[in-house]
C-alpha atoms as a PDB file:
ATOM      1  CA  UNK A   1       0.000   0.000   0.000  1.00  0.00           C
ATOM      2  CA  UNK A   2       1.267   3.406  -1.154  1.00  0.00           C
ATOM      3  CA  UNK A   3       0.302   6.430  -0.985  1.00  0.00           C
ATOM      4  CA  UNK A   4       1.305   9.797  -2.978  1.00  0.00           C
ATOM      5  CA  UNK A   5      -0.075  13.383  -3.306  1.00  0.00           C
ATOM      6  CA  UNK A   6       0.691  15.949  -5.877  1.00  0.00           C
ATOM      7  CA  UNK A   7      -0.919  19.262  -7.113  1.00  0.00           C
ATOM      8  CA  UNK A   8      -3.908  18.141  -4.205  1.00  0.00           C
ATOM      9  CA  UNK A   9      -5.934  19.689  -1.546  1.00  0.00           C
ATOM     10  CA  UNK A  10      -7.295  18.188   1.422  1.00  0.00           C
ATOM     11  CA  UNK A  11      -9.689  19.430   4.275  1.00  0.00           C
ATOM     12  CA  UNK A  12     -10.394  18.160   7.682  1.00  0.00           C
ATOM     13  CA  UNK A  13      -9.455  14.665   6.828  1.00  0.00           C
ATOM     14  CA  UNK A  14      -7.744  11.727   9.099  1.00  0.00           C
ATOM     15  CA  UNK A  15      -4.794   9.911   8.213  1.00  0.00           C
ATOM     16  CA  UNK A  16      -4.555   6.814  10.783  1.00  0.00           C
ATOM     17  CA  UNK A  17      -1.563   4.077  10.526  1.00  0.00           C
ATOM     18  CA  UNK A  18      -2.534   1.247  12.395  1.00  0.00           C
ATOM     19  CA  UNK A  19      -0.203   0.227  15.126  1.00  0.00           C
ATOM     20  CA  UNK A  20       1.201  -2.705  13.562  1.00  0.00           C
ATOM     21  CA  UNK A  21       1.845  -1.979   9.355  1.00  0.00           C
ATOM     22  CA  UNK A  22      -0.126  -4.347   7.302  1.00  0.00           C
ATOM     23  CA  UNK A  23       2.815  -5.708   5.285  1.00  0.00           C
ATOM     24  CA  UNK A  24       2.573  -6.623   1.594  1.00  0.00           C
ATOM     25  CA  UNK A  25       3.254 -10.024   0.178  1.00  0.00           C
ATOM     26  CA  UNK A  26       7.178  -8.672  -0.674  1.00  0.00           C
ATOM     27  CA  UNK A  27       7.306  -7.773   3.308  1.00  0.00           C
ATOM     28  CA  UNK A  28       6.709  -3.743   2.872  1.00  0.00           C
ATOM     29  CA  UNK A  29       4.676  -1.660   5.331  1.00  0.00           C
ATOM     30  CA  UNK A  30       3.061   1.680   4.241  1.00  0.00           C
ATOM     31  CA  UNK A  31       5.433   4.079   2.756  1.00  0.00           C
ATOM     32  CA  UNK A  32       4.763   7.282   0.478  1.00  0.00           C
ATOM     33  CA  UNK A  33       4.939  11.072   0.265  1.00  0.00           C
ATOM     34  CA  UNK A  34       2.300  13.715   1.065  1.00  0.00           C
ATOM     35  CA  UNK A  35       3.799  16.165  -1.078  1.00  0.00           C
ATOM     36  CA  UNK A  36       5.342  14.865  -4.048  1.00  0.00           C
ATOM     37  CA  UNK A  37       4.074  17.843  -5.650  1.00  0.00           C
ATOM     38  CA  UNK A  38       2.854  20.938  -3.686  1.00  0.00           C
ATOM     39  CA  UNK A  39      -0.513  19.657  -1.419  1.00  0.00           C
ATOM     40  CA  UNK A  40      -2.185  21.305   0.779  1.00  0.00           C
ATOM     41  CA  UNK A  41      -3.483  20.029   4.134  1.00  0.00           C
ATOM     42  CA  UNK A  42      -5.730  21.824   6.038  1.00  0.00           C
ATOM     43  CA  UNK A  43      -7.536  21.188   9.174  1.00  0.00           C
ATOM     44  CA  UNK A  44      -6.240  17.458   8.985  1.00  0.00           C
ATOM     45  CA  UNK A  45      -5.248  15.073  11.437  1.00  0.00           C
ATOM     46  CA  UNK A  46      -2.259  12.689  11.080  1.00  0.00           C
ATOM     47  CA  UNK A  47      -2.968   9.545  14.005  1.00  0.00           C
ATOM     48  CA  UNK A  48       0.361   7.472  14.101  1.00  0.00           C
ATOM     49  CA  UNK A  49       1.695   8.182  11.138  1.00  0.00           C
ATOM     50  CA  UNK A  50       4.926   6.754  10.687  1.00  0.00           C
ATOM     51  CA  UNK A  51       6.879  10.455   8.781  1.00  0.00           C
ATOM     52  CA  UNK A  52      10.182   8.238   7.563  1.00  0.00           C
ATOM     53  CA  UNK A  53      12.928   8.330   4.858  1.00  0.00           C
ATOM     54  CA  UNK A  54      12.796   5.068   3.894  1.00  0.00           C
ATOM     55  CA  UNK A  55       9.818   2.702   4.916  1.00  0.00           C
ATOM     56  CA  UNK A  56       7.402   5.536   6.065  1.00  0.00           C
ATOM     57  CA  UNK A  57       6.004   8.879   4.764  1.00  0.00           C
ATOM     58  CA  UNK A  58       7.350  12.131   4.112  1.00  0.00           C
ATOM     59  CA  UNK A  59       6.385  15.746   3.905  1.00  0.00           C
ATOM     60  CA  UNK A  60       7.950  16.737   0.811  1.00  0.00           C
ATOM     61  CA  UNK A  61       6.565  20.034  -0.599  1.00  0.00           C
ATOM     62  CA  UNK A  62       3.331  19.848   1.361  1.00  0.00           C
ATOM     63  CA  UNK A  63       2.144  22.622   3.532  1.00  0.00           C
ATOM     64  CA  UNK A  64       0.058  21.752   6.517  1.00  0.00           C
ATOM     65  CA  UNK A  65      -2.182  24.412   7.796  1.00  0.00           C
ATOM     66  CA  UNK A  66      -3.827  23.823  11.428  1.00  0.00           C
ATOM     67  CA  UNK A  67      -3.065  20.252  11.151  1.00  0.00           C
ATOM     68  CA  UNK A  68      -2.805  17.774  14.601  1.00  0.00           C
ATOM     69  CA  UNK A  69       0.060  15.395  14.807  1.00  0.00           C
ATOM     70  CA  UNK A  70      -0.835  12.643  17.330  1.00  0.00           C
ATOM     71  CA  UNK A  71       1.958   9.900  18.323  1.00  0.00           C
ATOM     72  CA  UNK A  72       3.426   9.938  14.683  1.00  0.00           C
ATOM     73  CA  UNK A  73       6.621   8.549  14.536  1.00  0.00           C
ATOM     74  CA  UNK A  74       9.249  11.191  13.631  1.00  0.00           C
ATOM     75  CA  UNK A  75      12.450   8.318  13.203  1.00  0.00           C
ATOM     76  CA  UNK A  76      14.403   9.212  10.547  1.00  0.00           C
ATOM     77  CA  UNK A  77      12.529  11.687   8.684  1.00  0.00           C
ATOM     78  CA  UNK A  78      13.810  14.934   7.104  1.00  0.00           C
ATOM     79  CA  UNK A  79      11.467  17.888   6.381  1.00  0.00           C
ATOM     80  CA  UNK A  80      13.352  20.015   4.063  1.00  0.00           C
ATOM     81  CA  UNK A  81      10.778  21.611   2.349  1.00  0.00           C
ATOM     82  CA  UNK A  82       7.354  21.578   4.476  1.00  0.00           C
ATOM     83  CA  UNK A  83       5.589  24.412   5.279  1.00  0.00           C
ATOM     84  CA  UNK A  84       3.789  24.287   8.885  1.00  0.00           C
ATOM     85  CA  UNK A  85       1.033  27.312   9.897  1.00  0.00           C
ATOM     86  CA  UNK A  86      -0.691  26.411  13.334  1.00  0.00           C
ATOM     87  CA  UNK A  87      -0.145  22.801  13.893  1.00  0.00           C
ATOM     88  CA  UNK A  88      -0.527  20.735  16.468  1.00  0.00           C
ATOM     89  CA  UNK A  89       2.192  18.170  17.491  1.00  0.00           C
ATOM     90  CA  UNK A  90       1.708  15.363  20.357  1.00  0.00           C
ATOM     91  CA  UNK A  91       3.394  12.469  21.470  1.00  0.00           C
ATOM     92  CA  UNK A  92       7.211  11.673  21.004  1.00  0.00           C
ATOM     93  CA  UNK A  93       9.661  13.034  18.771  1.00  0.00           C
ATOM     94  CA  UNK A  94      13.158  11.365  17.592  1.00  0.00           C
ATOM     95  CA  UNK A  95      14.745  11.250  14.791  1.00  0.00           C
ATOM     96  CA  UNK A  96      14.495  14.122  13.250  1.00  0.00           C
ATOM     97  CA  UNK A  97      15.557  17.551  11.154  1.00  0.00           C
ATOM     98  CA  UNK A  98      13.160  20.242  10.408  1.00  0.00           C
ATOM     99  CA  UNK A  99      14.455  23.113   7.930  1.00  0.00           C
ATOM    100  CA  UNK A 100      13.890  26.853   7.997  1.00  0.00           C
ATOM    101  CA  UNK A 101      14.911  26.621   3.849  1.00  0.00           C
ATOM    102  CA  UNK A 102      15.087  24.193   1.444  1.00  0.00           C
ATOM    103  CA  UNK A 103      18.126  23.917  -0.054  1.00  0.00           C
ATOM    104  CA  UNK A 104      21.262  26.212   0.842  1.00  0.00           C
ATOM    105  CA  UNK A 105      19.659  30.033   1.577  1.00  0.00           C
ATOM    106  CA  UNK A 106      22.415  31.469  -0.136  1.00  0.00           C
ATOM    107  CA  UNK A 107      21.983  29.793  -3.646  1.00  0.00           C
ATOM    108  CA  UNK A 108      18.190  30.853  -3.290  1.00  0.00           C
ATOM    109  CA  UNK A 109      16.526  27.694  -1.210  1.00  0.00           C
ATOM    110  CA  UNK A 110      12.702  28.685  -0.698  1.00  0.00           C
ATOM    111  CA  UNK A 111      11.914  30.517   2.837  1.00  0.00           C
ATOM    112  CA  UNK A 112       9.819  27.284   4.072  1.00  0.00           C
ATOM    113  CA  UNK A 113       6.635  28.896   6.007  1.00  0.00           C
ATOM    114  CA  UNK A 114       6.631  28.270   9.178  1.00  0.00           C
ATOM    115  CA  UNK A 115       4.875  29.679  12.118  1.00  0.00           C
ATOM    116  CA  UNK A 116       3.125  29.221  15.540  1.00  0.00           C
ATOM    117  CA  UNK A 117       3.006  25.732  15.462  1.00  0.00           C
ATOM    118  CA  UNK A 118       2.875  24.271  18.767  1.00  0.00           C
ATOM    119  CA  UNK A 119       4.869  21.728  19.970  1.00  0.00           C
ATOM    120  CA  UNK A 120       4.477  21.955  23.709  1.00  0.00           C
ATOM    121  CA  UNK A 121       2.750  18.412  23.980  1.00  0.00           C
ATOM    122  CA  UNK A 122       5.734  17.081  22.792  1.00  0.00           C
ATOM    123  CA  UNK A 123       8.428  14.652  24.287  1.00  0.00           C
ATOM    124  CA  UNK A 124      11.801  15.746  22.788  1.00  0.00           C
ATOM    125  CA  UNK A 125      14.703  13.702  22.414  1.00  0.00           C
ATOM    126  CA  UNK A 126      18.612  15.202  21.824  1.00  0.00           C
ATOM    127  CA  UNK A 127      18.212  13.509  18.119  1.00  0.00           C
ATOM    128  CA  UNK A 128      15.659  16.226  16.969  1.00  0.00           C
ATOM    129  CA  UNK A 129      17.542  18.963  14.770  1.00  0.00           C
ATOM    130  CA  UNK A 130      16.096  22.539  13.680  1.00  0.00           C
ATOM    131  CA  UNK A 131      18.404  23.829  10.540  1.00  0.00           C
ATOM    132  CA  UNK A 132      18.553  26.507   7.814  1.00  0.00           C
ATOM    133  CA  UNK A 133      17.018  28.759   9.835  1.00  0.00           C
ATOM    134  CA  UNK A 134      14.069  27.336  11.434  1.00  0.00           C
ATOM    135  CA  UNK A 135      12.230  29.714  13.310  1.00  0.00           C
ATOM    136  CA  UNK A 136      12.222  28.604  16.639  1.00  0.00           C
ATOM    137  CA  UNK A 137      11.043  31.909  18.284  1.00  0.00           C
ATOM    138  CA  UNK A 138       7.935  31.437  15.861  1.00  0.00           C
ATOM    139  CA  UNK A 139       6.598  28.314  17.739  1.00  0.00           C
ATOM    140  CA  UNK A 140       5.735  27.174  21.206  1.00  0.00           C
ATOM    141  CA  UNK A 141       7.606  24.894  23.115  1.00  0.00           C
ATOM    142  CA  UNK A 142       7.664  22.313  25.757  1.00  0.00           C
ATOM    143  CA  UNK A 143       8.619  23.751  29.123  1.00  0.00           C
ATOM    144  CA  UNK A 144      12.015  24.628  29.863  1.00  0.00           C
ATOM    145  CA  UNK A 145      12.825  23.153  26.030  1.00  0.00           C
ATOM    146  CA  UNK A 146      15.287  25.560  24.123  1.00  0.00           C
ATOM    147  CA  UNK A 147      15.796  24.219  20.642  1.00  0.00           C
ATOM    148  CA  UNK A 148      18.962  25.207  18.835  1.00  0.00           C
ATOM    149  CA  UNK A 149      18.727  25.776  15.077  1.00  0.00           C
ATOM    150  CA  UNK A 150      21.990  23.890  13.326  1.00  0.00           C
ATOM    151  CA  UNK A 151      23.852  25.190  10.224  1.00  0.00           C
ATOM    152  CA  UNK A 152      23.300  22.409   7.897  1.00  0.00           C
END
């Protein structure tokens, strides 16, 4: 089972991964991208979701407005080009690097958009990276949490 958006829009809808991945008959769980071309989300809520390299799904170029993130798993999953406006994150987070651009800023990467997410429900491990310029000061944050954006 695969999945991939492109050139979509989608409103208040639920994307659920069940706990354990139904496997196909070659042994493959789930995988695809929600933004293979630019999507929109908005309103939508991701239960589970397992946001991955290789095996899971990705954000690609999708931009999430006022989305909910509950207990996705963040394990090896790189959000270079994702736009987030007023989301919602829950649960536990490892694994990780969120970008501020895509591509290198000074060879003209696109600004990614993102602001005022919050991410106070969250449970942050050290393995969680914020680079490019990802605007921390933008969002809301777990108590005493004081992210660090990395050059890439």
């Amino acid at each position: 089972m695969s999945l991939s958006s492109a050139w979509s829009e989608f409103s208040d809808c639920r994307f659920r991964q069940r706990v354990r991945p139904i496997l196909t008959e070659h042994g493959f769980a789930a995988q695809g991208s929600f933004g293979n071309g630019p999507s929109i989300y908005r309103g939508c809520t991701f239960e589970r979701v397992r946001f991955k390299g290789l095996g899971g799904f990705s954000m690609m170029n999708a931009r999430f407005e006022d989305c909910t993130f509950v207990n996705c798993r963040w394990e090896g999953h790189f959000a270079h080009a994702a736009d987030l406006i007023n989301c919602t994150f829950s649960g536990r987070m490892n694994g990780c690097v969120w970008f501020g651009h895509s591509g290198n800023p000074e060879r003209g990467g696109r600004r990614n958009v993102i602001r005022g997410n919050d991410f106070t429900q969250v449970v942050m491990t050290h393995n969680v990276g914020w680079r490019n310029g990802f605007p921390v000061s933008d969002q809301l944050w777990p108590e005493g949490h004081r992210p660090r954006v990395d050059v890439p």
